[in-house]
N, C-alpha and C. Protein backbone atom coordinates (compact mmCIF):
# COMPACT_ATOMS: atom_id res chain seq x y z
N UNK A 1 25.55 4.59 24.29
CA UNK A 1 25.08 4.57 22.91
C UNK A 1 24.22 5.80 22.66
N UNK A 2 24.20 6.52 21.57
CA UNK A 2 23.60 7.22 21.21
C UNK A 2 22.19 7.18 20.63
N UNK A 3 21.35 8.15 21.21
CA UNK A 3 19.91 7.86 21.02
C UNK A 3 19.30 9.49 19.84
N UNK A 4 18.53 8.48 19.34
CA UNK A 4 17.60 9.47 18.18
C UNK A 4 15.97 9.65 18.66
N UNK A 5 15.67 10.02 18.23
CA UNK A 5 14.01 10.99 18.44
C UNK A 5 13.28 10.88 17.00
N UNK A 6 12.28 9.94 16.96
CA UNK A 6 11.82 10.08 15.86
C UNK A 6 10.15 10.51 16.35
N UNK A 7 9.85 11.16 15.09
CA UNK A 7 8.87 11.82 15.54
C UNK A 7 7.61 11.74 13.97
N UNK A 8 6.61 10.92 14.19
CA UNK A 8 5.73 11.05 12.51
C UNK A 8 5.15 12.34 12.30
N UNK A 9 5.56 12.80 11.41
CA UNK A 9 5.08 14.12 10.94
C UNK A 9 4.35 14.33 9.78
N UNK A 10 3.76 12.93 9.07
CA UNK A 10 2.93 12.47 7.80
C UNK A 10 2.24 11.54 8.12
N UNK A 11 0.74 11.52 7.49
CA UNK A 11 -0.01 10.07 8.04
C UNK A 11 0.40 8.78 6.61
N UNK A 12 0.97 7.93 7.47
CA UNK A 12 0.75 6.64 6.99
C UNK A 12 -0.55 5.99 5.30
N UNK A 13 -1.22 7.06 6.06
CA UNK A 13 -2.62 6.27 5.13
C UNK A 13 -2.53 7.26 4.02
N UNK A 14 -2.30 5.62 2.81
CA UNK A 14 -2.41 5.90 1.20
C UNK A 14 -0.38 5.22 1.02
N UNK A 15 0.00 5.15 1.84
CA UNK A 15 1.54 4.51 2.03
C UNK A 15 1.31 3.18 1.79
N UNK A 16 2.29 2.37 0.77
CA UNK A 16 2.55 0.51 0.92
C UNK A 16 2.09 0.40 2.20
N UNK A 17 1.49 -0.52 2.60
CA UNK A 17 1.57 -1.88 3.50
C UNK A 17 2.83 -2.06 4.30
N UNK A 18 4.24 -2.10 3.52
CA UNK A 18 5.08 -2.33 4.26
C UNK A 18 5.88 -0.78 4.61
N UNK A 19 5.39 0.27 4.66
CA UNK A 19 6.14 1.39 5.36
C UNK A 19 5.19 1.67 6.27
N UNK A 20 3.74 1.35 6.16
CA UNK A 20 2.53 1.34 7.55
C UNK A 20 2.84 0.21 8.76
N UNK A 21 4.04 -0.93 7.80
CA UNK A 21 4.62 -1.82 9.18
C UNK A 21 5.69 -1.02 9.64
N UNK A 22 6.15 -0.87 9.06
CA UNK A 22 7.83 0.10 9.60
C UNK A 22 7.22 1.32 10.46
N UNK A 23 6.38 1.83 10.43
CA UNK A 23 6.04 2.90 11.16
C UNK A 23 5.26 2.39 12.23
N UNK A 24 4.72 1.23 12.47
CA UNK A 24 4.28 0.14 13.47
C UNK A 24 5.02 -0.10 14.44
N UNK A 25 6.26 -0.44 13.88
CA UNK A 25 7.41 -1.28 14.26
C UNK A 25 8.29 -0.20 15.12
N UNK A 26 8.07 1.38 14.31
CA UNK A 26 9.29 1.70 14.95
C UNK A 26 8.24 1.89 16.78
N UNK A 27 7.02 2.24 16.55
CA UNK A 27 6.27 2.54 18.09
C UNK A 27 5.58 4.01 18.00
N UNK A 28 5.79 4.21 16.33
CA UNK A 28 4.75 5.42 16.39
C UNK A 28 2.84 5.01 15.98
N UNK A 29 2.39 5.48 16.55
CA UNK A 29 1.12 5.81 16.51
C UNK A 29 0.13 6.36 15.91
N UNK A 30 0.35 7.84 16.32
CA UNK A 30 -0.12 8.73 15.97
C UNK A 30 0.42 9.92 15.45
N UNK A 31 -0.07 11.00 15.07
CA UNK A 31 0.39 12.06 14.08
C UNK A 31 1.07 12.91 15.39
N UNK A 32 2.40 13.39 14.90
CA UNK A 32 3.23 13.87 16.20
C UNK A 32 3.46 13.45 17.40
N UNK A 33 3.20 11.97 17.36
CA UNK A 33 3.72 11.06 18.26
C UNK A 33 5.24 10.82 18.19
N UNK A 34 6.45 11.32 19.26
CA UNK A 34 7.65 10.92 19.35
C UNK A 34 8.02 9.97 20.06
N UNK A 35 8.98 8.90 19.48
CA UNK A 35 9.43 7.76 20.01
C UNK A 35 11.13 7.94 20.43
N UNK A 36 12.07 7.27 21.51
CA UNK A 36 12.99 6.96 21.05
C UNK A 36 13.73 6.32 21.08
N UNK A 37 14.98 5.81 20.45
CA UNK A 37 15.83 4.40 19.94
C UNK A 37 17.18 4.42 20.35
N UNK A 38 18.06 3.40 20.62
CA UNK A 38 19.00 3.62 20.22
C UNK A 38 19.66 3.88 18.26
N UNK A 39 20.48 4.80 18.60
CA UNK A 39 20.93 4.79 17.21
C UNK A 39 21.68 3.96 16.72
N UNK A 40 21.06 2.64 16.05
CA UNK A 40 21.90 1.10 15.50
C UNK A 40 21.15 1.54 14.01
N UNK A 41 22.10 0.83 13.07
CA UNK A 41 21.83 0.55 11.78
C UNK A 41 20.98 -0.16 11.38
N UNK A 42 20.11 -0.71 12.44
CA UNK A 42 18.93 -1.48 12.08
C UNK A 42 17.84 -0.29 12.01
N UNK A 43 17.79 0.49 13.21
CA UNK A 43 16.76 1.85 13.09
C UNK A 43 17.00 2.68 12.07
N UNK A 44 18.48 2.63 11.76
CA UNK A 44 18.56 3.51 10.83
C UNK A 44 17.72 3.60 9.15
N UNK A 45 17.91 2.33 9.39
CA UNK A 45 17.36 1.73 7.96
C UNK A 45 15.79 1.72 8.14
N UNK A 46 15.09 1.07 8.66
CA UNK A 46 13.76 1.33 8.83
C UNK A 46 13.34 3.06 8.64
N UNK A 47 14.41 3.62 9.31
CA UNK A 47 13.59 5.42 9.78
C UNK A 47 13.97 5.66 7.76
N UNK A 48 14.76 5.11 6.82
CA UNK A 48 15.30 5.36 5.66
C UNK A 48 14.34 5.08 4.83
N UNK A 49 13.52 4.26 5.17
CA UNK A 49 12.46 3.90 4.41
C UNK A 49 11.32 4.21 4.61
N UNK A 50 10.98 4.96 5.36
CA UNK A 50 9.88 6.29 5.82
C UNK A 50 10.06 7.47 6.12
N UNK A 51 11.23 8.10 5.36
CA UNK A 51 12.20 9.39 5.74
C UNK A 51 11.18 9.87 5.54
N UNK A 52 9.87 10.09 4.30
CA UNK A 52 9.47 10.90 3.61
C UNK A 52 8.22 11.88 4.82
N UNK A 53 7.95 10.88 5.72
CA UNK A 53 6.62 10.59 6.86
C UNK A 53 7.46 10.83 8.40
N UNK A 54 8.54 10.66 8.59
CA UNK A 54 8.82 10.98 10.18
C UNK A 54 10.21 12.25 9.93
N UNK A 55 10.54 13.15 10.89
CA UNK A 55 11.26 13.82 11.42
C UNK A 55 12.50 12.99 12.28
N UNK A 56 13.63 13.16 12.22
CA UNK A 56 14.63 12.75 13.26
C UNK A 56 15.72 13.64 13.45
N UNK A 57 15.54 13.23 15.12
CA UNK A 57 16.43 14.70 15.81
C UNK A 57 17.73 13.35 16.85
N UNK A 58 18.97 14.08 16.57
CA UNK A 58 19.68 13.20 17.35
C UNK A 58 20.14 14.22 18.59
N UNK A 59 20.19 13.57 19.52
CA UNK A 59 20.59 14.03 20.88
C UNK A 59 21.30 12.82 21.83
C-alpha cells in the first residue's frame, strides 16, 4: 500500500474545533512535525479538510 507524508505547516490556533481534532487525529503535534499513513480514503479526507494547514508528499 502506498504511503503519504503529511507534514503541519500552519498552526491550528484560531481554526474550528473540529479541524484542531483532525489535526489531533491525524498525529501531528507540532509546527513541522511529519507524520506517516497509509494512503486510504479515510486519510485522504481528513488531510482534505485541513489542506489549508498541512503539506503532503507521496512516496
Amino acid at each position: 500500500m502506498n504511503k503519504i507524508r503529511i507534514k503541519l505547516v500552519r498552526s491550528p490556533v484560531g481554526c474550528k474545533p473540529s479541524q484542531r481534532l483532525t489535526i489531533k487525529a491525524l498525529g501531528l503535534r507540532k509546527m513541522n512535525h511529519i507524520v506517516e499513513h497509509n494512503d486510504t480514503p479515510q486519510i485522504r479526507g481528513m488531510v482534505d479538510r485541513v489542506r489549508h494547514l498541512v503539506s503532503v508528499e507521496d512516496f
